[in-house]
N, C-alpha and C. Protein backbone atom coordinates (compact mmCIF):
# COMPACT_ATOMS: atom_id res chain seq x y z
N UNK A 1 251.90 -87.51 -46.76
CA UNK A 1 252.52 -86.24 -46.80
C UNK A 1 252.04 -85.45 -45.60
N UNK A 2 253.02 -84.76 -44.98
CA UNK A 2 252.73 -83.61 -43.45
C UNK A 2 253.30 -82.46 -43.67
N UNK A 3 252.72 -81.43 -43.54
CA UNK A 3 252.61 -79.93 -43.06
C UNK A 3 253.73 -80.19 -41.89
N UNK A 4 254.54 -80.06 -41.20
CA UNK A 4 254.71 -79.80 -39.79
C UNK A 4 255.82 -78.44 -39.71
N UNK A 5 254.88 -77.28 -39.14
CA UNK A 5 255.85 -76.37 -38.45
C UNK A 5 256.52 -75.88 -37.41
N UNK A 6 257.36 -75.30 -37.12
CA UNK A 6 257.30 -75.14 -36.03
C UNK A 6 257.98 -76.42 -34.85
N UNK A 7 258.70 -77.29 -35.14
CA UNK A 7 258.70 -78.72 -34.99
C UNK A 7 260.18 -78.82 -34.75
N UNK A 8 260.50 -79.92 -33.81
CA UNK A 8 262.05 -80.44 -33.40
C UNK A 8 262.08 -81.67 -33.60
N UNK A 9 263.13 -82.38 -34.30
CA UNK A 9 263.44 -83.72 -34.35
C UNK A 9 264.23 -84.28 -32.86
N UNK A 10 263.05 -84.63 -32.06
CA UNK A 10 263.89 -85.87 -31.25
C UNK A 10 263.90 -86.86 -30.85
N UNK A 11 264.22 -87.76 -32.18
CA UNK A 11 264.63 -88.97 -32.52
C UNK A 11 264.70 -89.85 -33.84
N UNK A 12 265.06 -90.79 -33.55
CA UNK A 12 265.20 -91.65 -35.50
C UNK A 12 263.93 -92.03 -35.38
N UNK A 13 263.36 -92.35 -36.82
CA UNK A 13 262.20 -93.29 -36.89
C UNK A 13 262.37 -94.60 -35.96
N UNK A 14 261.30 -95.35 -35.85
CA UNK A 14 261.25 -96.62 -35.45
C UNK A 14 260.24 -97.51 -36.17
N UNK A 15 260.44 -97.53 -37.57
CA UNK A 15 259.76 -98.26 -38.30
C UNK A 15 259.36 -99.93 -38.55
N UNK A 16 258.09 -100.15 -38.86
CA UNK A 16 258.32 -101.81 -39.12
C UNK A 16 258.40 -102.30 -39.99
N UNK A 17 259.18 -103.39 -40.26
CA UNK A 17 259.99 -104.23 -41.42
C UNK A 17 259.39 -103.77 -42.79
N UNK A 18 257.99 -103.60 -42.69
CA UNK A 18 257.73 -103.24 -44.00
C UNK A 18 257.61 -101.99 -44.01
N UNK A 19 257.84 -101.29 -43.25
CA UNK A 19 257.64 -99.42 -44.21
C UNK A 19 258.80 -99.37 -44.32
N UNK A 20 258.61 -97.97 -45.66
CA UNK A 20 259.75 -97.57 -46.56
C UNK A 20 259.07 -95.91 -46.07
N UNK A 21 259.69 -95.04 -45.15
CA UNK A 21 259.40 -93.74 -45.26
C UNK A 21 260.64 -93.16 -45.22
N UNK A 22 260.71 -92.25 -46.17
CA UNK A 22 261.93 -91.38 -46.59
C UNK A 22 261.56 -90.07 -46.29
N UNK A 23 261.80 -88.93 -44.88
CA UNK A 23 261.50 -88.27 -45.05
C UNK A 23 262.84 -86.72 -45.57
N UNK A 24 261.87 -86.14 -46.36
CA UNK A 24 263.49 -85.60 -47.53
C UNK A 24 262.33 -83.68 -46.77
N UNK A 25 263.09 -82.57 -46.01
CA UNK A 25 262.72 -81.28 -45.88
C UNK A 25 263.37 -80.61 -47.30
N UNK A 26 262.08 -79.91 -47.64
CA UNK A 26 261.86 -78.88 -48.62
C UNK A 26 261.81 -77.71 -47.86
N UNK A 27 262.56 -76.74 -48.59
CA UNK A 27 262.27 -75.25 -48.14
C UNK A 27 260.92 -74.91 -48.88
N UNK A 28 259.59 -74.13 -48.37
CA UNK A 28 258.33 -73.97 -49.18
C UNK A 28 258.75 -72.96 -50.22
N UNK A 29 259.51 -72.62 -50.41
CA UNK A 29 260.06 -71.23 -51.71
C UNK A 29 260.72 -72.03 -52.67
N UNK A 30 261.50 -73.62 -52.14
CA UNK A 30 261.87 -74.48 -53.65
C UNK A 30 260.49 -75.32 -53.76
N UNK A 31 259.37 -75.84 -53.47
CA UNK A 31 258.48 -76.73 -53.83
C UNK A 31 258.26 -76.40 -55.18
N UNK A 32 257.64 -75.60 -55.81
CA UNK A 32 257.22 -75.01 -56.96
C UNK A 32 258.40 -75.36 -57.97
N UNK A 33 259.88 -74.76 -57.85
CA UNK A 33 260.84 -74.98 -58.43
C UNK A 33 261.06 -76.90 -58.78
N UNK A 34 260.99 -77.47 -58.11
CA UNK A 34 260.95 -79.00 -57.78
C UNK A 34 259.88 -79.39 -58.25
N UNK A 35 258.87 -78.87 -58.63
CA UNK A 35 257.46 -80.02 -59.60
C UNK A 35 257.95 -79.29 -60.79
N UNK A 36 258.25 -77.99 -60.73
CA UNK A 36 258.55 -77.43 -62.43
C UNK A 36 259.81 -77.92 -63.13
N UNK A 37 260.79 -78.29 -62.77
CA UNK A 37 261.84 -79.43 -62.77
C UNK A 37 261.65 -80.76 -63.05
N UNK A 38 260.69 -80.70 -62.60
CA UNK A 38 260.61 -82.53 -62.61
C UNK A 38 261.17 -83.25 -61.49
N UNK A 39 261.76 -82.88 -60.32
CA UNK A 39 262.00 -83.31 -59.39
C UNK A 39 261.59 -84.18 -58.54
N UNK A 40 259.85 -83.84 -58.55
CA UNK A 40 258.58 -84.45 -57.70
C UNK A 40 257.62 -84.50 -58.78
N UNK A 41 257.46 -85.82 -59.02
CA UNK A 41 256.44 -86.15 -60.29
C UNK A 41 255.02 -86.78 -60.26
N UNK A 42 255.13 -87.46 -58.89
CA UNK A 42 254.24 -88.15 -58.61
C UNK A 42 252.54 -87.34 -58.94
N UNK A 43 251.48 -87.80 -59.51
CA UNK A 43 250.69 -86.33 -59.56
C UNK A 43 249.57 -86.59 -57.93
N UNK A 44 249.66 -87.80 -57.65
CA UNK A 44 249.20 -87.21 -55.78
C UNK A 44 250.25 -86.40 -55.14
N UNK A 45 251.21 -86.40 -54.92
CA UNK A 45 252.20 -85.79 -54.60
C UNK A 45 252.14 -84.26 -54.63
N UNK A 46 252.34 -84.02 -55.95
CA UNK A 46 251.96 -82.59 -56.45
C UNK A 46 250.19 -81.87 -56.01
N UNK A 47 249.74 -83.05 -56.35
CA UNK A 47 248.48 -82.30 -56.18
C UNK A 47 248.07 -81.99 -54.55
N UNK A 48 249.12 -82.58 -53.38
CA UNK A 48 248.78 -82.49 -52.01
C UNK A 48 249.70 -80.96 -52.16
N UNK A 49 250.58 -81.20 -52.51
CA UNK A 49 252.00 -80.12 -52.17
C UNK A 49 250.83 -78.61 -52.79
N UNK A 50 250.25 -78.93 -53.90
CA UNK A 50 249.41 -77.50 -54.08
C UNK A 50 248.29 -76.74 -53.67
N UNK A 51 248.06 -78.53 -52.61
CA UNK A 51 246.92 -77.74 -51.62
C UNK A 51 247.74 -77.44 -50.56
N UNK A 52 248.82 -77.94 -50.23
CA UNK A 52 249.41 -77.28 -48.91
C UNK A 52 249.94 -76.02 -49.11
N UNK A 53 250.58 -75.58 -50.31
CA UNK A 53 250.89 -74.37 -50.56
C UNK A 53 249.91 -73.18 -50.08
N UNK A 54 248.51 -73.47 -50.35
CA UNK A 54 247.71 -72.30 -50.48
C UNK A 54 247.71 -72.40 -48.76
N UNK A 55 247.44 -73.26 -47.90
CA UNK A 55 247.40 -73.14 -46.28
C UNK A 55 248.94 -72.50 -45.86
N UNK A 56 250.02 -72.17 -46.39
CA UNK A 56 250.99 -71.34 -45.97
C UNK A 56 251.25 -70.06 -46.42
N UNK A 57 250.44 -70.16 -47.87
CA UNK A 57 250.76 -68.81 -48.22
C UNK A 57 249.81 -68.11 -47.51
């Protein structure tokens, strides 16, 4: 999981045969909405997303 702000996409991944990275942008005002949903379940997942929360708020 990455923080990145401030940031421009230029270019596709270039992954190898075996990674699987899906990267999916969250607005930081739906994260909260999306674990309380059930959206994002994973509990490493959640538990990174709630330490990153406190470094933006």
């Amino acid at each position: 999981m990455f923080l990145a702000e401030n940031v421009i996409k230029v270019g596709e991944q270039n992954l190898d045969i075996t990674e699987e990275i899906e990267v999916i942008l969250i607005p930081v005002a739906e994260v909260l909405d999306k674990i309380y949903q059930g959206e994002i379940s994973v509990s490493g997942t959640i538990a990174a997303l709630f330490l990153g929360l406190q470094l933006v708020s």
